[in-house]
PDB file of N, CA and C in Angstrom:
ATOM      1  N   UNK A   1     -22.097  13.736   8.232  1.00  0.00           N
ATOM      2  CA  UNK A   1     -21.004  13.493   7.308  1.00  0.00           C
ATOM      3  C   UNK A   1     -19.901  12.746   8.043  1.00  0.00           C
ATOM      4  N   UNK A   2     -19.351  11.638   7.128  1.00  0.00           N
ATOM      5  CA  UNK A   2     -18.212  10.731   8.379  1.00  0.00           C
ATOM      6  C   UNK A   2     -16.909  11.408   7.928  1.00  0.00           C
ATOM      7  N   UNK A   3     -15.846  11.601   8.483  1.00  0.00           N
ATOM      8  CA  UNK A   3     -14.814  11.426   7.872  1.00  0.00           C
ATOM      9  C   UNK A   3     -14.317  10.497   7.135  1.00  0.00           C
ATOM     10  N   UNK A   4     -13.604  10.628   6.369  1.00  0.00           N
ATOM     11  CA  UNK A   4     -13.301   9.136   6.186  1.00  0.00           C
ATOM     12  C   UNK A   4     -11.468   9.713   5.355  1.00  0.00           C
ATOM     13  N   UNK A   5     -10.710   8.623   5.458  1.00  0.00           N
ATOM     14  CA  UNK A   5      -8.919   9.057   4.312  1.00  0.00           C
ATOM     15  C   UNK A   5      -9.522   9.387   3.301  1.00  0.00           C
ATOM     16  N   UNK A   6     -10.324   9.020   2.571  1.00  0.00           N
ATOM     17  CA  UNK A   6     -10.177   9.584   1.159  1.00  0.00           C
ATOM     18  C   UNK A   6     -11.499  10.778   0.870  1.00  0.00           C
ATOM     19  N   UNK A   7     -12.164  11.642   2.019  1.00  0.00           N
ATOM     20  CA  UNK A   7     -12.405  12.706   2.227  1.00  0.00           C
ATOM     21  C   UNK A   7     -11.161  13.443   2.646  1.00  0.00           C
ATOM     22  N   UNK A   8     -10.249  12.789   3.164  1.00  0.00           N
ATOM     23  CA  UNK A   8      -8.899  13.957   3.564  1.00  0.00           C
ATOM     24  C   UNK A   8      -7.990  13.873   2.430  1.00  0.00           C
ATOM     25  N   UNK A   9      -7.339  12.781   1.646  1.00  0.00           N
ATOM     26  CA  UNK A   9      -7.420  13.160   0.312  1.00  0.00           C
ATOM     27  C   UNK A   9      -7.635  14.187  -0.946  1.00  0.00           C
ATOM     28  N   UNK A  10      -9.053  13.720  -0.567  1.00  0.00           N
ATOM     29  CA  UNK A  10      -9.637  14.701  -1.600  1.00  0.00           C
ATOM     30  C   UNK A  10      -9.424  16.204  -0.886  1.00  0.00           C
ATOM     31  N   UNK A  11      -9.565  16.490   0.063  1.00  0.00           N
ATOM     32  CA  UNK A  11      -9.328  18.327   0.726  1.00  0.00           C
ATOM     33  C   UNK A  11      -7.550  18.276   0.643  1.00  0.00           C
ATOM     34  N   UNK A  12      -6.661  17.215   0.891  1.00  0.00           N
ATOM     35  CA  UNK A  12      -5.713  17.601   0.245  1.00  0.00           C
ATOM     36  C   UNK A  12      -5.696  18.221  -1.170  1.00  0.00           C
ATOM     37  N   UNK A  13      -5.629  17.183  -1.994  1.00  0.00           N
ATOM     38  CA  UNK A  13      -5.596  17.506  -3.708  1.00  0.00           C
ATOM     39  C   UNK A  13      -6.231  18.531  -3.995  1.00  0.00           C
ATOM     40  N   UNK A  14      -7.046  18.798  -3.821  1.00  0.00           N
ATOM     41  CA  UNK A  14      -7.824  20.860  -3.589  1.00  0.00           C
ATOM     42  C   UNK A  14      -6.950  21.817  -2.938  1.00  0.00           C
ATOM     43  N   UNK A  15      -6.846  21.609  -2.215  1.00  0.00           N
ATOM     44  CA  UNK A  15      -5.380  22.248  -1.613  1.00  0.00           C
ATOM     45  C   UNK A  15      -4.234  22.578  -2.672  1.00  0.00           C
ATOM     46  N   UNK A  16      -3.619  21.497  -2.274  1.00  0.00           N
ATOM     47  CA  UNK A  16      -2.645  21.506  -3.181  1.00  0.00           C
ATOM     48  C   UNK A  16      -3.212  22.405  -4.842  1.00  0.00           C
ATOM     49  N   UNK A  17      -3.771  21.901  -5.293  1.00  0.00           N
ATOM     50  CA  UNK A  17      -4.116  22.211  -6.449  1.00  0.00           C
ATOM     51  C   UNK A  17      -4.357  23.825  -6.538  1.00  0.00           C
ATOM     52  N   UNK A  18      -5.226  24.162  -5.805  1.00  0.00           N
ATOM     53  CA  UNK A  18      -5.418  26.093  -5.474  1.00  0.00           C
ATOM     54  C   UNK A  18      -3.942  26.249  -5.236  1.00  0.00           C
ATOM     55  N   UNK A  19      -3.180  26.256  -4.658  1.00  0.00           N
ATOM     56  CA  UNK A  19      -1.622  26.685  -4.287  1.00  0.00           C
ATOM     57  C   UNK A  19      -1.538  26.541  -5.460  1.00  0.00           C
ATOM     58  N   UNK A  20      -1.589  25.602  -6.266  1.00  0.00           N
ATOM     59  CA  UNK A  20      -0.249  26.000  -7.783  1.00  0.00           C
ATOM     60  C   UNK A  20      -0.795  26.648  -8.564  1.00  0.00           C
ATOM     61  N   UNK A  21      -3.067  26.613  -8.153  1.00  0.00           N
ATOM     62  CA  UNK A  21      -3.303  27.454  -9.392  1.00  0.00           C
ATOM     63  C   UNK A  21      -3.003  28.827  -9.352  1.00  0.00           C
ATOM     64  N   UNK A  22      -2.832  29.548  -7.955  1.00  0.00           N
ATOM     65  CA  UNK A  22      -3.029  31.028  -7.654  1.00  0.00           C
ATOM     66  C   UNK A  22      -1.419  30.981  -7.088  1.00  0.00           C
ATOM     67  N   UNK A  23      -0.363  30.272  -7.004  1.00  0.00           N
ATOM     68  CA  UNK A  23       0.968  30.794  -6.563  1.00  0.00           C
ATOM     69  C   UNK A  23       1.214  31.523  -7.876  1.00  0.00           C
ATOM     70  N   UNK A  24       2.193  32.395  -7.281  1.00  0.00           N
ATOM     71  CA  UNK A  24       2.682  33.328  -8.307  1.00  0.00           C
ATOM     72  C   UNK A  24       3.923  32.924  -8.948  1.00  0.00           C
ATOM     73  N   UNK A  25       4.129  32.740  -9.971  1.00  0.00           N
ATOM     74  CA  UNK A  25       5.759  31.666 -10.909  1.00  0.00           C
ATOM     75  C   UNK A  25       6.276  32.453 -11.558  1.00  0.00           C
ATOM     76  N   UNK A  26       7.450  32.659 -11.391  1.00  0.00           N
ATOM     77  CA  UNK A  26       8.568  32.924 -11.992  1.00  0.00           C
ATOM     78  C   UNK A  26       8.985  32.415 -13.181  1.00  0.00           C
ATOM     79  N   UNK A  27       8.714  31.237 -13.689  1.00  0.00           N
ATOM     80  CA  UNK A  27       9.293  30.545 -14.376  1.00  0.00           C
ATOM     81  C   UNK A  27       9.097  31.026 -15.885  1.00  0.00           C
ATOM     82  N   UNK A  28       9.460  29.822 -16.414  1.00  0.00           N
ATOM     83  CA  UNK A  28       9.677  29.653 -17.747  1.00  0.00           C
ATOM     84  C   UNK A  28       8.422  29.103 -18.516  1.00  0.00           C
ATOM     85  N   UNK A  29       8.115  29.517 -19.755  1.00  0.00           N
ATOM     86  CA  UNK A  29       6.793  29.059 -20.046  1.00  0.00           C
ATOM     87  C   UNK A  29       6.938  27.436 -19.892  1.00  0.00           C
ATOM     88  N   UNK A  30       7.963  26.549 -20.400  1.00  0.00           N
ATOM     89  CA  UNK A  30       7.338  25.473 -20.359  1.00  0.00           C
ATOM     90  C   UNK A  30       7.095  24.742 -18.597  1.00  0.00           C
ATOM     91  N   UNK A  31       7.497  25.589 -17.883  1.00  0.00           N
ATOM     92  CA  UNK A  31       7.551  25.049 -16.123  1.00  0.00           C
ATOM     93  C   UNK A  31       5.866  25.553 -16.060  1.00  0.00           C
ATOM     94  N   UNK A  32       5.402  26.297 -16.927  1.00  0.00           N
ATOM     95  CA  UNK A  32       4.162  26.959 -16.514  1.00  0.00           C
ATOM     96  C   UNK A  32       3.074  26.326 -17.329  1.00  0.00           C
ATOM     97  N   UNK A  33       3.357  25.230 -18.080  1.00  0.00           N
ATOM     98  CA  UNK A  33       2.809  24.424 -18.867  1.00  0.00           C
ATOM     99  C   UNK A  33       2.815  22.759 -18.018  1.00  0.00           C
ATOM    100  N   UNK A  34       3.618  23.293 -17.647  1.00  0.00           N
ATOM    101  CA  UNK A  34       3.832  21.738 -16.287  1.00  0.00           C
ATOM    102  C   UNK A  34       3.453  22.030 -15.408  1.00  0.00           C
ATOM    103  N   UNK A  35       3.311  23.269 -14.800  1.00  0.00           N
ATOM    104  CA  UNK A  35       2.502  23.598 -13.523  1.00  0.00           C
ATOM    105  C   UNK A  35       1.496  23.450 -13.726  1.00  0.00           C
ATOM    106  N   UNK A  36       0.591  24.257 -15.089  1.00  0.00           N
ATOM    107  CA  UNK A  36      -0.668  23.346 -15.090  1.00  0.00           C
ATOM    108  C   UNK A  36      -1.044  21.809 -15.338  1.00  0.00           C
ATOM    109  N   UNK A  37      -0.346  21.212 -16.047  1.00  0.00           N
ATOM    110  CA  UNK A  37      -1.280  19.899 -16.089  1.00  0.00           C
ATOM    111  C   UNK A  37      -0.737  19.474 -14.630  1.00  0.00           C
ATOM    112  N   UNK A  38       0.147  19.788 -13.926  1.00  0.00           N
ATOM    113  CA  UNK A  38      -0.037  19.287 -12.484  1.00  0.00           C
ATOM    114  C   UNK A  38      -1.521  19.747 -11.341  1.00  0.00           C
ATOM    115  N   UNK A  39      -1.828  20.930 -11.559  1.00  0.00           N
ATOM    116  CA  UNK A  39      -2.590  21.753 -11.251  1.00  0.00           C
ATOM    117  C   UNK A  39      -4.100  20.525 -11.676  1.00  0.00           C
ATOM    118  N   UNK A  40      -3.979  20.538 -12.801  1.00  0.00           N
ATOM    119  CA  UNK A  40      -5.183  19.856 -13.765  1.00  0.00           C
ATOM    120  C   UNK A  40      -4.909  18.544 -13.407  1.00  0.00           C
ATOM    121  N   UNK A  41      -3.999  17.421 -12.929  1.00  0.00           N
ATOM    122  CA  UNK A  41      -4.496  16.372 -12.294  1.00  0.00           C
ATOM    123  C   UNK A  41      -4.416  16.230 -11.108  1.00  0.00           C
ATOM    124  N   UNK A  42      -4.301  17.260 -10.027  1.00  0.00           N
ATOM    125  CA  UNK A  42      -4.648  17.715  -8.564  1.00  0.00           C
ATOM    126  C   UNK A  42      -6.171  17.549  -8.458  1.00  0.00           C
ATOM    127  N   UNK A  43      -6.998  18.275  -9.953  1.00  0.00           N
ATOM    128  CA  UNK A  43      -7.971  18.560  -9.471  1.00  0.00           C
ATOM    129  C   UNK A  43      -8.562  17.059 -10.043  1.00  0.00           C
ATOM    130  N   UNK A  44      -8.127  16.453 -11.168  1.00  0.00           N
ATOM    131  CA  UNK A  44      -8.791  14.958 -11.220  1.00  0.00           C
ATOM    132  C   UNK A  44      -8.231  13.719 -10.297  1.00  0.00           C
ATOM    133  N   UNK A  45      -7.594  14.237  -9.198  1.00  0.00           N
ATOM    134  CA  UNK A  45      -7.193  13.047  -8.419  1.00  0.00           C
ATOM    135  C   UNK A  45      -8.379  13.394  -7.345  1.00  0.00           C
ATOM    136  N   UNK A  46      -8.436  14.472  -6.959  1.00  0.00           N
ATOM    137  CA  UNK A  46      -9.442  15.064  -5.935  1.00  0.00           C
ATOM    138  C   UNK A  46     -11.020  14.463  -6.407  1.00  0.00           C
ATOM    139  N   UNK A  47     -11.500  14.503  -7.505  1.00  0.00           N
ATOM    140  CA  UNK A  47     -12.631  14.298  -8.136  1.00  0.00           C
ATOM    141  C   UNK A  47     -12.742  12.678  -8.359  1.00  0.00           C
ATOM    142  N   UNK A  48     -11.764  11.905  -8.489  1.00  0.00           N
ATOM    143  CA  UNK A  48     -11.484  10.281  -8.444  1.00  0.00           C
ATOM    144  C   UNK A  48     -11.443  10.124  -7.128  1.00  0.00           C
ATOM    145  N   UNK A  49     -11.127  10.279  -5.901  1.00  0.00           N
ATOM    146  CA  UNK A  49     -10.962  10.485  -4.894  1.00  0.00           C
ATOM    147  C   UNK A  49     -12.400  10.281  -3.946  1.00  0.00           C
ATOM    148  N   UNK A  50     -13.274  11.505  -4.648  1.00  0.00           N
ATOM    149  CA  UNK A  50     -14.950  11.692  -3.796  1.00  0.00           C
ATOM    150  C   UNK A  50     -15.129  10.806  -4.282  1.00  0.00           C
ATOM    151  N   UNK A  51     -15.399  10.697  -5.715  1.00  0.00           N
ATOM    152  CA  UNK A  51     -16.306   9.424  -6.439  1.00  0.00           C
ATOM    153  C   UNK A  51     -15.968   8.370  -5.677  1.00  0.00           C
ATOM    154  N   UNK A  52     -14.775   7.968  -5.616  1.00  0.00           N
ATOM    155  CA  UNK A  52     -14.269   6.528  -4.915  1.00  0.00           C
ATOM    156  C   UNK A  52     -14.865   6.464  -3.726  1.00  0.00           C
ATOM    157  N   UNK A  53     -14.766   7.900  -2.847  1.00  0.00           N
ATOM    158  CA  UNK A  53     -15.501   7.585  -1.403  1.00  0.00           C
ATOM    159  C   UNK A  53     -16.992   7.223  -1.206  1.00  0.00           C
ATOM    160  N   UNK A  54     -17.259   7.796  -2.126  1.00  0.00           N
ATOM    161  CA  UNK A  54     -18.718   7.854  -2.296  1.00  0.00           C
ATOM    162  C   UNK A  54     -19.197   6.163  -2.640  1.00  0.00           C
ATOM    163  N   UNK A  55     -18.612   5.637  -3.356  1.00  0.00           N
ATOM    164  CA  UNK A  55     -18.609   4.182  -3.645  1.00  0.00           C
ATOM    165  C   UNK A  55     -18.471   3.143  -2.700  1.00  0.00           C
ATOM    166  N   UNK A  56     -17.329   3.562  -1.895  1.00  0.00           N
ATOM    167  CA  UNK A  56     -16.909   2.958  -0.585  1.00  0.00           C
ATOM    168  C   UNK A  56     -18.314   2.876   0.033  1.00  0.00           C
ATOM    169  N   UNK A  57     -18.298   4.360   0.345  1.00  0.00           N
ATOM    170  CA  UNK A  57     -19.412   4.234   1.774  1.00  0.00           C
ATOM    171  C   UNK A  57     -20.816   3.401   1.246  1.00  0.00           C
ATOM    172  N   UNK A  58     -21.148   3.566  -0.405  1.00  0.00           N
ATOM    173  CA  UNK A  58     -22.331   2.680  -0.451  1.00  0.00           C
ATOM    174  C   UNK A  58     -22.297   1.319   0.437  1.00  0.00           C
ATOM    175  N   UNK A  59     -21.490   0.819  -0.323  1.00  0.00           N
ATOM    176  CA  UNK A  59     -21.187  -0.743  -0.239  1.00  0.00           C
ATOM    177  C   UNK A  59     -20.434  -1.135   1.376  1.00  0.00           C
ATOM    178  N   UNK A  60     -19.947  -0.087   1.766  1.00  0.00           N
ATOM    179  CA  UNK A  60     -19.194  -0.512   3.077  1.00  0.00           C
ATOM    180  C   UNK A  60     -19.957   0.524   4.655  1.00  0.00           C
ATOM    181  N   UNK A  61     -21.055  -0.248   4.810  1.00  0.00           N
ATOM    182  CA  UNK A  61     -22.024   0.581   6.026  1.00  0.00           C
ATOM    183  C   UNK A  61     -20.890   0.777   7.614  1.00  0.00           C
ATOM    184  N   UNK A  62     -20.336   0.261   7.484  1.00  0.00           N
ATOM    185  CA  UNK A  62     -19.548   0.384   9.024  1.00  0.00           C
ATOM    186  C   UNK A  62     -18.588   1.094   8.835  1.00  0.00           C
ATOM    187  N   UNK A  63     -18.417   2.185   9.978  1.00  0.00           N
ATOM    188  CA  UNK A  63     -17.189   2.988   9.764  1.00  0.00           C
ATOM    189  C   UNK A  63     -15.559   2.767  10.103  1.00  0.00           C
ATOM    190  N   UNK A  64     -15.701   1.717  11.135  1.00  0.00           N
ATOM    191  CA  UNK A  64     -14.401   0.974  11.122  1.00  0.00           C
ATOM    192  C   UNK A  64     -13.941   0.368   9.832  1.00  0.00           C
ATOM    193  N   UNK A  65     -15.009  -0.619   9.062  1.00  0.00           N
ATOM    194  CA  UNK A  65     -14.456  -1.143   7.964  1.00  0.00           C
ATOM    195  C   UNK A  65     -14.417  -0.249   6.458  1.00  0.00           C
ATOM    196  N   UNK A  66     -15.072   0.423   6.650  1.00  0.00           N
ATOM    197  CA  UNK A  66     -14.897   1.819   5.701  1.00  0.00           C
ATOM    198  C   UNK A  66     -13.566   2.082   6.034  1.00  0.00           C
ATOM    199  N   UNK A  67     -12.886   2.767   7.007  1.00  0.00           N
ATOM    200  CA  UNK A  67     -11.176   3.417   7.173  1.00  0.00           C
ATOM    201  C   UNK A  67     -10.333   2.082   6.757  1.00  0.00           C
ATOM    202  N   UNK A  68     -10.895   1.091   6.914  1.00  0.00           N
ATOM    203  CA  UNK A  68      -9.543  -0.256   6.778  1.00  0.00           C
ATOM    204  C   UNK A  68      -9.503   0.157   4.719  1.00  0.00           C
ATOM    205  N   UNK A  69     -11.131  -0.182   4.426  1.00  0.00           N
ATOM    206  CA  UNK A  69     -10.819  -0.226   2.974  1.00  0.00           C
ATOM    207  C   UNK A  69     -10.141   0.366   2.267  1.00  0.00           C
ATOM    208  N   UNK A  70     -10.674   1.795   2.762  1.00  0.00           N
ATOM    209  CA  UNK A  70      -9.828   2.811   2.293  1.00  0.00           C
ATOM    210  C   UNK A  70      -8.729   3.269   2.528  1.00  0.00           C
ATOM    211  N   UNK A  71      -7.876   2.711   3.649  1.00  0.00           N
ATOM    212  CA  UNK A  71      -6.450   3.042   4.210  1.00  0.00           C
ATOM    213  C   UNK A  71      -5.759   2.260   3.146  1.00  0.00           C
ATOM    214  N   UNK A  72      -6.365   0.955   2.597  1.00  0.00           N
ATOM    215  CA  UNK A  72      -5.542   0.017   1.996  1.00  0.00           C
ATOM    216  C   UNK A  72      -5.555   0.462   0.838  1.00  0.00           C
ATOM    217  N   UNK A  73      -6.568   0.854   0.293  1.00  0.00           N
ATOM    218  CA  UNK A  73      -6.807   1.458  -1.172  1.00  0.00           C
ATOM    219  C   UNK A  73      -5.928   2.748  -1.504  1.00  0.00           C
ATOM    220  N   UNK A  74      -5.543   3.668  -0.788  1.00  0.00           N
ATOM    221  CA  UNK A  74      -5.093   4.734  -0.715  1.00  0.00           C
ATOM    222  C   UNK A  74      -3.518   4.227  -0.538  1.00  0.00           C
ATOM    223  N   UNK A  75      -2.887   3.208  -0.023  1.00  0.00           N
ATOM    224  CA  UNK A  75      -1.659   2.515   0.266  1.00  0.00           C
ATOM    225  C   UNK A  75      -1.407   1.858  -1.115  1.00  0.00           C
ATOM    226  N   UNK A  76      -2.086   1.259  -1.695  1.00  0.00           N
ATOM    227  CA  UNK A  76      -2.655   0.408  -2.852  1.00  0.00           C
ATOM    228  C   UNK A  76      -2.026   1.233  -4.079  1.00  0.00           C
ATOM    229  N   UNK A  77      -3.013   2.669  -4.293  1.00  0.00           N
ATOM    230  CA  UNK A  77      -2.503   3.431  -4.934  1.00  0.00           C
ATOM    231  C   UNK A  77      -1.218   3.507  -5.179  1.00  0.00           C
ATOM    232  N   UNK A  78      -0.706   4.136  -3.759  1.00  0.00           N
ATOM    233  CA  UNK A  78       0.523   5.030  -3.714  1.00  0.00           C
ATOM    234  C   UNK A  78       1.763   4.042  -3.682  1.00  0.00           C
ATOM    235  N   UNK A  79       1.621   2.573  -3.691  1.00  0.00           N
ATOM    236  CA  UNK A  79       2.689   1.635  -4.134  1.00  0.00           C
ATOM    237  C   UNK A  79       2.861   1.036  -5.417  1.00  0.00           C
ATOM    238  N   UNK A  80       1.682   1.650  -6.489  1.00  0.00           N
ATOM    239  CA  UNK A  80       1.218   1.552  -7.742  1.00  0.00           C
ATOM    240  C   UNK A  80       1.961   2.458  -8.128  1.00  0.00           C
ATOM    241  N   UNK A  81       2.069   3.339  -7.445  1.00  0.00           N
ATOM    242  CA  UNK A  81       2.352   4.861  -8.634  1.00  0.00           C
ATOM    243  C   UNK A  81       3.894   4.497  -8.604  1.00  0.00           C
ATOM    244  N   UNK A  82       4.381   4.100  -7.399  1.00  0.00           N
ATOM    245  CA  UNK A  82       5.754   4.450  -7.042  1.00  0.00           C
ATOM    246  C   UNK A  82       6.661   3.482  -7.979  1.00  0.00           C
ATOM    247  N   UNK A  83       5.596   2.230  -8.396  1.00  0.00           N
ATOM    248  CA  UNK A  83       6.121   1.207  -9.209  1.00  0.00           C
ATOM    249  C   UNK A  83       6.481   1.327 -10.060  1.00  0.00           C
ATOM    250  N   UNK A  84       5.011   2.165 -10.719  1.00  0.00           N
ATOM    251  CA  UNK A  84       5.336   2.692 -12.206  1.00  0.00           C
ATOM    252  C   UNK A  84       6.068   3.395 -12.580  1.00  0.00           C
ATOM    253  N   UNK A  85       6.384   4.511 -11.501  1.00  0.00           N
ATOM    254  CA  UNK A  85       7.395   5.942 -11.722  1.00  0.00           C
ATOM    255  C   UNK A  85       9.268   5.254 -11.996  1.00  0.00           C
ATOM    256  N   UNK A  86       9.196   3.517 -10.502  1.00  0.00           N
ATOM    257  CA  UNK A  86      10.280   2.940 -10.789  1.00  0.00           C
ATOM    258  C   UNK A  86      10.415   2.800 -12.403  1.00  0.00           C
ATOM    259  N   UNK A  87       9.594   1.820 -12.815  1.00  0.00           N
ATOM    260  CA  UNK A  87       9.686   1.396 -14.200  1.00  0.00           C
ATOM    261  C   UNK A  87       9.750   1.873 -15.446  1.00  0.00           C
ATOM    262  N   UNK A  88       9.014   3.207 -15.246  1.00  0.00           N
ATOM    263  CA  UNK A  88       9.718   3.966 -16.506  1.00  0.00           C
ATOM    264  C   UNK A  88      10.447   4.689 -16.564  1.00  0.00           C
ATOM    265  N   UNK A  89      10.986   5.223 -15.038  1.00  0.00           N
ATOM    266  CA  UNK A  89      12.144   6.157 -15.354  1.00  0.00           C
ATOM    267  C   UNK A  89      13.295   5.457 -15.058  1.00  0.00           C
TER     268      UNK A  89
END
């Protein structure tokens, strides 16, 4: 099994995701209605995440150029999201 970022990824977003499903909340029902669908796309970022790796490694046999793809893809993402989060809020 190689490592690869978006195997660490994905064991993040599992992570994360068990913490909010089993922390214990105080809150208010609707914080507990937002905790889950956060919870619930922890676990579909994690599951987009393998699939993606899994895709990678077909098509990309070398493990140096496997970490470049995916360092960029994972950078790629996370300057996507930050765009969008600019733009609509």
């Amino acid at each position: 099994m190689k490592l690869t970022p978006l195997n660490i990824v994905t064991s993040g977003c599992l992570v994360l995701a068990l913490l909010m499903l089993f922390s214990p909340s105080q809150a208010l029902s609707l914080q507990k209605g937002l905790n889950g669908l956060l919870t619930g796309l922890c676990f579909l970022a994690a599951i987009i995440a393998f699939i993606s790796d899994l895709i990678f490694r077909k098509f990309i046999p070398l493990l140096r150029n496997l970490w470049v793809v995916e360092c960029a893809f994972i950078v790629f993402t996370v300057v996507l999201m930050v765009i969008l989060k600019i733009t609509v809020a």
